[in-house]
C-alpha atoms as a PDB file:
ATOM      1  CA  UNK A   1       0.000   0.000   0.000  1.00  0.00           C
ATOM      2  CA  UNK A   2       1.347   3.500  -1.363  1.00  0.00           C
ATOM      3  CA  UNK A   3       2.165   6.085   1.266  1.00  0.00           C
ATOM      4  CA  UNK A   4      -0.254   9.010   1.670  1.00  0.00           C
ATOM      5  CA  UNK A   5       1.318  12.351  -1.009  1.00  0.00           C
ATOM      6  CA  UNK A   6       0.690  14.577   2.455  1.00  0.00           C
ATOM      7  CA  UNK A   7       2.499  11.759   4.756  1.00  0.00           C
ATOM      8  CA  UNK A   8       5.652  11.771   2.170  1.00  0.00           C
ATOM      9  CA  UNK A   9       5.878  15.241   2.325  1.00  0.00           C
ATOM     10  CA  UNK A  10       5.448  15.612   6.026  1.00  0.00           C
ATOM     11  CA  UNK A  11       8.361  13.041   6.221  1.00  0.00           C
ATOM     12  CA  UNK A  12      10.660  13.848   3.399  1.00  0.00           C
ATOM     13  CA  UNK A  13      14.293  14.383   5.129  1.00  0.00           C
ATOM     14  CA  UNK A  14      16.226  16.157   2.343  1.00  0.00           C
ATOM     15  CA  UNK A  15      15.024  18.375  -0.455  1.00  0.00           C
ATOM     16  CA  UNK A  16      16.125  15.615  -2.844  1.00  0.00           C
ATOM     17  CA  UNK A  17      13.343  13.350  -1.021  1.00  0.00           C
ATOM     18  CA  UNK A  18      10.657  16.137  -1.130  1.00  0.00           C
ATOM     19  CA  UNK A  19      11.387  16.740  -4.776  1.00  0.00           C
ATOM     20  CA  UNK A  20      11.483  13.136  -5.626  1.00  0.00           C
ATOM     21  CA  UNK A  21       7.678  13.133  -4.096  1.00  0.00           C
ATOM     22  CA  UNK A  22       6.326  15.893  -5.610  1.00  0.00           C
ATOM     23  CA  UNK A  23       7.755  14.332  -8.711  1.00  0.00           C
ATOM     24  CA  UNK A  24       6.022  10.539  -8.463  1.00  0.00           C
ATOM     25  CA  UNK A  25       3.030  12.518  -7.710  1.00  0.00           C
ATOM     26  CA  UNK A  26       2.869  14.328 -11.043  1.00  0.00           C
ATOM     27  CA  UNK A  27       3.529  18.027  -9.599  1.00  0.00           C
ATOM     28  CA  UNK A  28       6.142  19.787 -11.587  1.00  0.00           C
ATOM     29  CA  UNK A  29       4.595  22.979 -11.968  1.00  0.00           C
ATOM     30  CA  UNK A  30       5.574  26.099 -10.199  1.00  0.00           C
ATOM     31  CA  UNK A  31       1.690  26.653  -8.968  1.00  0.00           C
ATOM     32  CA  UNK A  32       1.107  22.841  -8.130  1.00  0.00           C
ATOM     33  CA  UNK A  33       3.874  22.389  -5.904  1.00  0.00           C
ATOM     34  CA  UNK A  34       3.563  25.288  -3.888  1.00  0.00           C
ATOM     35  CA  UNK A  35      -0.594  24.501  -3.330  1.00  0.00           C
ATOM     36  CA  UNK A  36       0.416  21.414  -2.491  1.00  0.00           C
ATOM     37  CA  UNK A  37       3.248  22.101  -0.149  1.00  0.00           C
ATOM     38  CA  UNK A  38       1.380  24.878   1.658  1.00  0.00           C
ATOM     39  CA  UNK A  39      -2.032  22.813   1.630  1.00  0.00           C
ATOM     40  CA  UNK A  40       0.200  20.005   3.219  1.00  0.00           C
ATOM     41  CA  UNK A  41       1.428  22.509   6.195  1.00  0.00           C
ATOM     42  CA  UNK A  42      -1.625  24.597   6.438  1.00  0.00           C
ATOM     43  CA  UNK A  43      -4.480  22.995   5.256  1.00  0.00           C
ATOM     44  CA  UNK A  44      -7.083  24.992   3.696  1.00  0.00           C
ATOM     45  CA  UNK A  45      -5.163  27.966   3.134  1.00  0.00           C
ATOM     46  CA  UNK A  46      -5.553  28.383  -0.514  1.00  0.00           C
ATOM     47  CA  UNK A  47      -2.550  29.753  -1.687  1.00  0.00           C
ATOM     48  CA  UNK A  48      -3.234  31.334  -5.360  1.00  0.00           C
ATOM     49  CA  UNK A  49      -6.514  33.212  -3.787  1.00  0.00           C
ATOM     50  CA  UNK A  50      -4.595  34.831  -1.306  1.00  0.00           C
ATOM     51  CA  UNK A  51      -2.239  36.475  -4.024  1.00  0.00           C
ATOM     52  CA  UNK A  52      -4.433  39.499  -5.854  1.00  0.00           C
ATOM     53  CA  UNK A  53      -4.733  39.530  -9.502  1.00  0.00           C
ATOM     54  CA  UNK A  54      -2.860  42.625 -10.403  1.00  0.00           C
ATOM     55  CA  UNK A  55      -4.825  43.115 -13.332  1.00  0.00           C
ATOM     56  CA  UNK A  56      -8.222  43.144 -11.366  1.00  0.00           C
ATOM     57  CA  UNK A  57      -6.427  45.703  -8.977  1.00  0.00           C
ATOM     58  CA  UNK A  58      -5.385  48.028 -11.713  1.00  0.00           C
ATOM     59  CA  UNK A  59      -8.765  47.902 -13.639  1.00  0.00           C
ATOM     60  CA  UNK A  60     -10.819  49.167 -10.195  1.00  0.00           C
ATOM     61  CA  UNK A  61      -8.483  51.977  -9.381  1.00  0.00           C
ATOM     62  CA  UNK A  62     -10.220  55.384 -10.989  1.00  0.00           C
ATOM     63  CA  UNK A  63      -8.838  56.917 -14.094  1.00  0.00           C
ATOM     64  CA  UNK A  64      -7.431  60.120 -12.162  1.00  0.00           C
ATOM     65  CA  UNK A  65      -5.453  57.922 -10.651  1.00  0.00           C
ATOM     66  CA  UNK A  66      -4.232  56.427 -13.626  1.00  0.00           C
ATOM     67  CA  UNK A  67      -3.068  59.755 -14.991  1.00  0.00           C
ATOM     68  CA  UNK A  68      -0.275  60.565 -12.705  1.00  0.00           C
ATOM     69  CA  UNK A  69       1.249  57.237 -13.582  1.00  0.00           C
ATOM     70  CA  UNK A  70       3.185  58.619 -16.527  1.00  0.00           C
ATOM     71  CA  UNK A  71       6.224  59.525 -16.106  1.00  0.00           C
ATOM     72  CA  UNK A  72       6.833  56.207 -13.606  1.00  0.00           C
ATOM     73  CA  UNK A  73       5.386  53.953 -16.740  1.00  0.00           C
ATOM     74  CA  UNK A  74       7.771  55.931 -19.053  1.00  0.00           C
ATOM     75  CA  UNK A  75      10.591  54.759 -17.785  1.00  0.00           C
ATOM     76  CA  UNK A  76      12.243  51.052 -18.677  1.00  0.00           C
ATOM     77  CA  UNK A  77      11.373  48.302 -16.200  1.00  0.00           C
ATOM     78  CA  UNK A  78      13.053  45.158 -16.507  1.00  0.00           C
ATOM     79  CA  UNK A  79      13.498  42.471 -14.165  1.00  0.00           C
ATOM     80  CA  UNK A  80      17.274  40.678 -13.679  1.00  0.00           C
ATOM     81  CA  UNK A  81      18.851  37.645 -12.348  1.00  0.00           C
ATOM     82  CA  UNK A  82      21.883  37.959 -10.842  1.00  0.00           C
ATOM     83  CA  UNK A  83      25.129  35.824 -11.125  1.00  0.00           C
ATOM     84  CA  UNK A  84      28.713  35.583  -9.956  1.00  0.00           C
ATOM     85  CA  UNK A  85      31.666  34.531 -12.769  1.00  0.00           C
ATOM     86  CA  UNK A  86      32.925  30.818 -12.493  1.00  0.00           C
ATOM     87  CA  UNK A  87      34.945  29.833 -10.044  1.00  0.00           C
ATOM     88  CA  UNK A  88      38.908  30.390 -10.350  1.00  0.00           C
ATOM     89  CA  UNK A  89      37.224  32.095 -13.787  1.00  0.00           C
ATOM     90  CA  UNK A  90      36.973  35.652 -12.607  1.00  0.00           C
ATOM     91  CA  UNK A  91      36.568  37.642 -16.070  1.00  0.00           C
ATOM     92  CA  UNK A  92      34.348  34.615 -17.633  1.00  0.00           C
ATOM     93  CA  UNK A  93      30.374  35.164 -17.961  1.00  0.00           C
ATOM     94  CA  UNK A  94      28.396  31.814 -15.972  1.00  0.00           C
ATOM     95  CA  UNK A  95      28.190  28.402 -17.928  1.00  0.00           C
ATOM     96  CA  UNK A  96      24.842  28.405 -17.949  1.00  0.00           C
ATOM     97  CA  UNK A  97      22.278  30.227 -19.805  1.00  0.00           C
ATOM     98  CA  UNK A  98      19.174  29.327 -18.556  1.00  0.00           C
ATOM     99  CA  UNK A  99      17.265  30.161 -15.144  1.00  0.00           C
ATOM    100  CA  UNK A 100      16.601  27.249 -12.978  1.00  0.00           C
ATOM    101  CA  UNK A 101      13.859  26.256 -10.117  1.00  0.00           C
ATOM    102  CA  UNK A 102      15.227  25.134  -6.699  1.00  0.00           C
ATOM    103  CA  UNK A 103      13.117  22.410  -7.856  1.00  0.00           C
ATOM    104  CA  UNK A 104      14.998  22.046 -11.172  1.00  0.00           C
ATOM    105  CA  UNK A 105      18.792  21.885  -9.613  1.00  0.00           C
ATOM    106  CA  UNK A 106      17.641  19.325  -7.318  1.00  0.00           C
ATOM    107  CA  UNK A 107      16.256  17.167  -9.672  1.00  0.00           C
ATOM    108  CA  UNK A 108      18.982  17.519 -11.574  1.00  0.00           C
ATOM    109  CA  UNK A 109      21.165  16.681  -8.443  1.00  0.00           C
ATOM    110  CA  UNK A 110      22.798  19.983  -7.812  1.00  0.00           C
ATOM    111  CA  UNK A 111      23.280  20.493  -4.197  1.00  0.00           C
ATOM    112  CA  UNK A 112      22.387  23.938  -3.043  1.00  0.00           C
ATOM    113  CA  UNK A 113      23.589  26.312  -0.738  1.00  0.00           C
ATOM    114  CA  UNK A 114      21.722  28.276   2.491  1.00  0.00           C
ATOM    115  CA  UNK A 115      18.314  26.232   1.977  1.00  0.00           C
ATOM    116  CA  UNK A 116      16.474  24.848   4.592  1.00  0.00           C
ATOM    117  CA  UNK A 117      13.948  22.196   4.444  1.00  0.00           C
ATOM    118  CA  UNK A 118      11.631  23.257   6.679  1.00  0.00           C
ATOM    119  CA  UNK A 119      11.273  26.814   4.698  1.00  0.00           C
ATOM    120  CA  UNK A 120      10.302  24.692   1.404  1.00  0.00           C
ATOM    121  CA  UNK A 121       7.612  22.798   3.045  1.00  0.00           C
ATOM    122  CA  UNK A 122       6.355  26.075   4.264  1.00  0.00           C
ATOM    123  CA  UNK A 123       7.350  28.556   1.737  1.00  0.00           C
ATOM    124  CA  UNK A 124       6.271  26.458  -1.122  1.00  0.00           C
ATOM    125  CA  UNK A 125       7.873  28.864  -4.446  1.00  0.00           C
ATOM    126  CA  UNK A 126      10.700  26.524  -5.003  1.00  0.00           C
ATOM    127  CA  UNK A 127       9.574  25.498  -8.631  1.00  0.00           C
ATOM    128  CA  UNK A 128       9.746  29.650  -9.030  1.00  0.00           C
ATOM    129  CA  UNK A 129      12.155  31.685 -10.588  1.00  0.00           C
ATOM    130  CA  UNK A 130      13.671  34.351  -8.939  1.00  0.00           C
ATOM    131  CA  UNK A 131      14.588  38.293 -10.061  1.00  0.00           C
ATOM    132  CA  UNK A 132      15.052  41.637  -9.041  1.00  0.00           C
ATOM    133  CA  UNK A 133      12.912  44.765 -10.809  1.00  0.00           C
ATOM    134  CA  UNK A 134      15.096  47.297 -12.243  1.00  0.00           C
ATOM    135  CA  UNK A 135      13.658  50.545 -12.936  1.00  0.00           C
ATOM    136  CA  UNK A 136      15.485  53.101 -15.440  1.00  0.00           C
ATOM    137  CA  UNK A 137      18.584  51.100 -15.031  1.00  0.00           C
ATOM    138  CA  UNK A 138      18.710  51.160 -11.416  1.00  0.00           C
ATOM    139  CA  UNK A 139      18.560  47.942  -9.254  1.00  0.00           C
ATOM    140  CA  UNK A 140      17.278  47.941  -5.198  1.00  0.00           C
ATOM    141  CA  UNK A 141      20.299  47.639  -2.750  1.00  0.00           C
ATOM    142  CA  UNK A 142      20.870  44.108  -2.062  1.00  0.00           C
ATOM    143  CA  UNK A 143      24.052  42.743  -0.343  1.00  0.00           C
ATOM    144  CA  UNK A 144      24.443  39.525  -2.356  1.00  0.00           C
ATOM    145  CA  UNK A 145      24.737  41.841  -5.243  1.00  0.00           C
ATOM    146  CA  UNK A 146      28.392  42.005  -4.177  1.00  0.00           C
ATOM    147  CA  UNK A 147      29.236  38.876  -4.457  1.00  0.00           C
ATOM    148  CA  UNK A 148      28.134  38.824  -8.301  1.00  0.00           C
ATOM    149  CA  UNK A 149      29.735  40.367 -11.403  1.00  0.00           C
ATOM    150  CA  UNK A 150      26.683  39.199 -14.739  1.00  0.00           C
ATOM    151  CA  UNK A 151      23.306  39.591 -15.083  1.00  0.00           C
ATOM    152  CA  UNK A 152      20.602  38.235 -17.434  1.00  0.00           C
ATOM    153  CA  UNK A 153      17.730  40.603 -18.432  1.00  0.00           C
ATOM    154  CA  UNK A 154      14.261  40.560 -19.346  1.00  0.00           C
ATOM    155  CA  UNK A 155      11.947  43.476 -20.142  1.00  0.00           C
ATOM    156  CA  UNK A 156       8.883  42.655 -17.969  1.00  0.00           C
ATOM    157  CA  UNK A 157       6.313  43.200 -20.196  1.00  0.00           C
ATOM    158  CA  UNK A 158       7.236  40.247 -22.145  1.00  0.00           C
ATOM    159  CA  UNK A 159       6.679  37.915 -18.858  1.00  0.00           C
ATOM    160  CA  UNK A 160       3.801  35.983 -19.079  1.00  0.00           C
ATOM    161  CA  UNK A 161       3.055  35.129 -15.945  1.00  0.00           C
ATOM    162  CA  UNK A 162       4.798  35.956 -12.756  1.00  0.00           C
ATOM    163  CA  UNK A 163       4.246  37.402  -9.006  1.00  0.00           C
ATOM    164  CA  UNK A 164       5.292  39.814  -6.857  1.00  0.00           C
ATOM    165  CA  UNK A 165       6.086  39.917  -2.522  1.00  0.00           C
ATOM    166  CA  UNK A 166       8.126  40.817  -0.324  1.00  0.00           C
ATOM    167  CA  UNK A 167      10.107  37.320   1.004  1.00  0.00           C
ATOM    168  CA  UNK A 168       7.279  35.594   3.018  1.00  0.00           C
ATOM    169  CA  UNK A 169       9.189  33.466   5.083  1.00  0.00           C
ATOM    170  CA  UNK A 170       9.581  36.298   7.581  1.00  0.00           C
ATOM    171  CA  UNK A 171       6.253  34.895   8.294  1.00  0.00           C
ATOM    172  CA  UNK A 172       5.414  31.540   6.910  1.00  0.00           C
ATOM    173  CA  UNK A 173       8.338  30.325   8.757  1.00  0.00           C
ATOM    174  CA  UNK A 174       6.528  31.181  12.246  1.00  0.00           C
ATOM    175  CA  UNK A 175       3.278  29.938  11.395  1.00  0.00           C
ATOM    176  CA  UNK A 176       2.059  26.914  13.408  1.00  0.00           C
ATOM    177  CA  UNK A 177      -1.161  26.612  11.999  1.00  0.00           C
ATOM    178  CA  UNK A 178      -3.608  27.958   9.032  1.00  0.00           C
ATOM    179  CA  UNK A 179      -4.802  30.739  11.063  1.00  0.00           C
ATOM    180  CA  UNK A 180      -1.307  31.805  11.642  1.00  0.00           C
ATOM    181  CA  UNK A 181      -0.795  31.625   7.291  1.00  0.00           C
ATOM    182  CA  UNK A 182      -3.754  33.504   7.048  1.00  0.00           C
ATOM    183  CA  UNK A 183      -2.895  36.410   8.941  1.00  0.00           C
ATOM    184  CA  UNK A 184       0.807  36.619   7.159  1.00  0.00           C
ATOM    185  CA  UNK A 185      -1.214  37.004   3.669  1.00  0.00           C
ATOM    186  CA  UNK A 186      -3.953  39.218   5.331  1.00  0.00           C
ATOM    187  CA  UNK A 187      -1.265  41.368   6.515  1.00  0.00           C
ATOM    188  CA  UNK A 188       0.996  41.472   3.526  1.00  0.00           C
ATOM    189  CA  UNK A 189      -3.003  42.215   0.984  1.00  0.00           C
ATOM    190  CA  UNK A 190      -3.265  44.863   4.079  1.00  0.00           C
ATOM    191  CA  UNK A 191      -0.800  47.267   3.916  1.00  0.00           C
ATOM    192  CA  UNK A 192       1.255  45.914   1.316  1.00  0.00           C
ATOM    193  CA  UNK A 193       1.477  44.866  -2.030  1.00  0.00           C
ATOM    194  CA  UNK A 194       1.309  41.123  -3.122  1.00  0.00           C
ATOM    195  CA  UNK A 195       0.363  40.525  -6.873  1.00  0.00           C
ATOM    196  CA  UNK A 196       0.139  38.237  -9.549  1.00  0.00           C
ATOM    197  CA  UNK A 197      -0.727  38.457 -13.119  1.00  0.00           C
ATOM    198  CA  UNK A 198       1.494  39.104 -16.180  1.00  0.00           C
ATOM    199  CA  UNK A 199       5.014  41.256 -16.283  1.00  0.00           C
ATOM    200  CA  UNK A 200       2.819  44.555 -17.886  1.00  0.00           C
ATOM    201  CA  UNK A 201      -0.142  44.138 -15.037  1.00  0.00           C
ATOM    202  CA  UNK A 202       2.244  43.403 -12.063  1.00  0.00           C
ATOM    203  CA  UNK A 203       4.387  46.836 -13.029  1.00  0.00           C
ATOM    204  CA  UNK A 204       1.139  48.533 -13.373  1.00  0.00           C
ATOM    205  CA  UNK A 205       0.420  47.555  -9.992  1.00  0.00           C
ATOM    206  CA  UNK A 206       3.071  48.268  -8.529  1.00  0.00           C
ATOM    207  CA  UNK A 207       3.380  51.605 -10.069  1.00  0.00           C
ATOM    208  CA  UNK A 208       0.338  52.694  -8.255  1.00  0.00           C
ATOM    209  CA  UNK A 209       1.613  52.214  -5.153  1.00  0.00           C
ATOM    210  CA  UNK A 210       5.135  54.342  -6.016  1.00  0.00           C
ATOM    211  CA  UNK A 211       2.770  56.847  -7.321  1.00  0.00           C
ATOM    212  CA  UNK A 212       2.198  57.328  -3.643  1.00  0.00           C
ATOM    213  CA  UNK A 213       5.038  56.656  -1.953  1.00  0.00           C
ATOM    214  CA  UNK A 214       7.798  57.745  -4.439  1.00  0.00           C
ATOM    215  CA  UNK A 215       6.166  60.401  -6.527  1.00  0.00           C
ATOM    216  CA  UNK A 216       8.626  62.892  -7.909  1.00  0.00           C
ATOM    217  CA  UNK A 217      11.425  60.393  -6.818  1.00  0.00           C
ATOM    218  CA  UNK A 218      14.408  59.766  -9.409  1.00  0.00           C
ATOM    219  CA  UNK A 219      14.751  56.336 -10.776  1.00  0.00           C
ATOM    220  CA  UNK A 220      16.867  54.823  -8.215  1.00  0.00           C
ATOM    221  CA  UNK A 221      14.796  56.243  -5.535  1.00  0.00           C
ATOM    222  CA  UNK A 222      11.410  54.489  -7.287  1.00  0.00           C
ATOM    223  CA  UNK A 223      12.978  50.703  -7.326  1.00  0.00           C
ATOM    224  CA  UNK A 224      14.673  51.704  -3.640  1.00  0.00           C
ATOM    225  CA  UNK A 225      11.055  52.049  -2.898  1.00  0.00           C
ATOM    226  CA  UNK A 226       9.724  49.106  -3.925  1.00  0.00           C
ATOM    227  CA  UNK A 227      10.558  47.478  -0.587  1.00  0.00           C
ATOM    228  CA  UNK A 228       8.344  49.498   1.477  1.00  0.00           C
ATOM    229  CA  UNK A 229       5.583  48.860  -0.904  1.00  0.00           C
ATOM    230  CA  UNK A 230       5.592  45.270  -0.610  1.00  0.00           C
ATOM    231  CA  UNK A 231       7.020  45.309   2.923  1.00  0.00           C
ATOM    232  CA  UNK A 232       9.498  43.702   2.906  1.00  0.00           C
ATOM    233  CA  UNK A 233      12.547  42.578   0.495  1.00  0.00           C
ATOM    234  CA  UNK A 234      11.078  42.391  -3.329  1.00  0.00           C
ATOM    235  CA  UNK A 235      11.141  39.313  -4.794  1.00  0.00           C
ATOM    236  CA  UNK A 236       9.839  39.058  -8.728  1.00  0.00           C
ATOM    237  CA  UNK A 237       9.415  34.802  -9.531  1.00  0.00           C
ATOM    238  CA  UNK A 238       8.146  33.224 -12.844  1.00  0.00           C
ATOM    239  CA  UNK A 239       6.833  30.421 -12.742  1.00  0.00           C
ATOM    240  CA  UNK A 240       9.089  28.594 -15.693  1.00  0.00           C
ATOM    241  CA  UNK A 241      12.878  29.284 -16.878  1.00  0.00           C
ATOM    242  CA  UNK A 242      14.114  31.699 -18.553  1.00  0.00           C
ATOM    243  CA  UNK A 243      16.543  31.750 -21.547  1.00  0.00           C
ATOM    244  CA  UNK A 244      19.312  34.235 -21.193  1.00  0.00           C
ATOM    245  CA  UNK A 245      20.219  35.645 -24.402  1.00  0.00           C
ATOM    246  CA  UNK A 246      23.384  37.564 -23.107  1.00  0.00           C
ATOM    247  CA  UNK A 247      25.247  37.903 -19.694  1.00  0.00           C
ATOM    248  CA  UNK A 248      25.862  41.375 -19.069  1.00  0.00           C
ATOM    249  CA  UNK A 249      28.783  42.734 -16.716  1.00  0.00           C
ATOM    250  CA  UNK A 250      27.239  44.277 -13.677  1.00  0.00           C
END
């Protein structure tokens, strides 16, 4: 008799045995595996309703509103990923040239760095992708920046599909129970912005909100911003990889 999907979860020891059960159990995609590992931890939270659909946001905010949004809109928002040269290769660009999933290196048996099992049962986002916003050319202060000299980039209105928050596990990774998740997303939809939708609706989003807390600001003082607006530290993921068509020097 097959083991429970929830009871291998609960008891997977590594990441490479949690990402060897999501796999037997069909759940590759980004969306899927985070339901199912939050819905494992915190049952009956309902993940994807608790993220807003930045479209939906955008479209009930009045058209005065709208207006001011100009000269934020104008400018070029992209989103990057970050990555250091190879090692004992400083002046060579990365080997690879595609983005990868947490879920994705594992699978592939690449042994990462500063994760923590418990955080991916809670978390849930590791079949995400992972980037920074960069507004007019200007990127958010981040100290792992220093440790990296290329960077891939997108602009992000030609992402499909992707969401925005600050890094949750400030507060997933306290939560005992569902009522405890709740309140973390409550919060966040509260004071803060959490969206999801495609590249063009997410920056529209999230525009509105500098409109009011950065308004007049240069472009490095917009994506320096973006922080407070989510509430935390920004992360951009995709749900899929990305192709890199050129590593740029930082």
């Amino acid at each position: 008799m097959s083991m429970p999907f929830e009871k291998l979860i609960q008891d997977a020891a590594s990441e490479t045995e949690l990402v060897e059960a999501l796999a037997r159990a069909g759940k590759t995609d980004a969306w899927e595996i985070m339901t199912a590992l939050t819905e494992t931890q915190f049952p009956g939270l309902d993940i994807l309703n608790r993220i807003p659909d930045a479209a939906k946001e955008f479209d009930g905010v009045p058209a005065v509103r709208k207006r001011g949004l100009g000269p934020i809109l104008a400018l070029p928002w992209t989103i990057r990923h970050y990555a250091p040269a190879p090692k004992n290769r400083p002046g060579d660009k990365p080997d690879f040239t595609t983005t990868l999933s947490a879920f994705s290196l594992v699978s592939k048996g690449i042994t990462l760095q500063h994760t923590n099992l418990a955080d991916w049962k809670k978390v849930g986002n590791i079949g995400f992708t992972f980037y920074i916003i960069s507004i007019g050319g200007e990127v958010p202060h981040r100290k792992w920046l220093g440790d990296c000299a290329w960077y891939g980039e997108w602009n992000i209105d030609e992402i499909d599909e992707c969401w925005v928050s600050g890094d949750l596990l400030g507060g997933l990774n306290t939560a005992n129970s569902t009522a405890d998740a709740s309140k973390v997303f409550a919060d966040r939809n509260t004071r803060h912005g959490i969206y999801r939708g495609s590249g063009t609706a997410v920056k529209q989003a999230l525009a509105l909100q500098l409109a009011q807390t950065a308004s007049g600001k240069d472009a490095k003082g917009m994506v320096d911003a973006l922080d407070s607006v989510v509430g935390d530290t920004l992360e951009l993921k995709v749900p899929h990889s990305l192709e890199i068509a050129d590593w740029l020097p930082k």
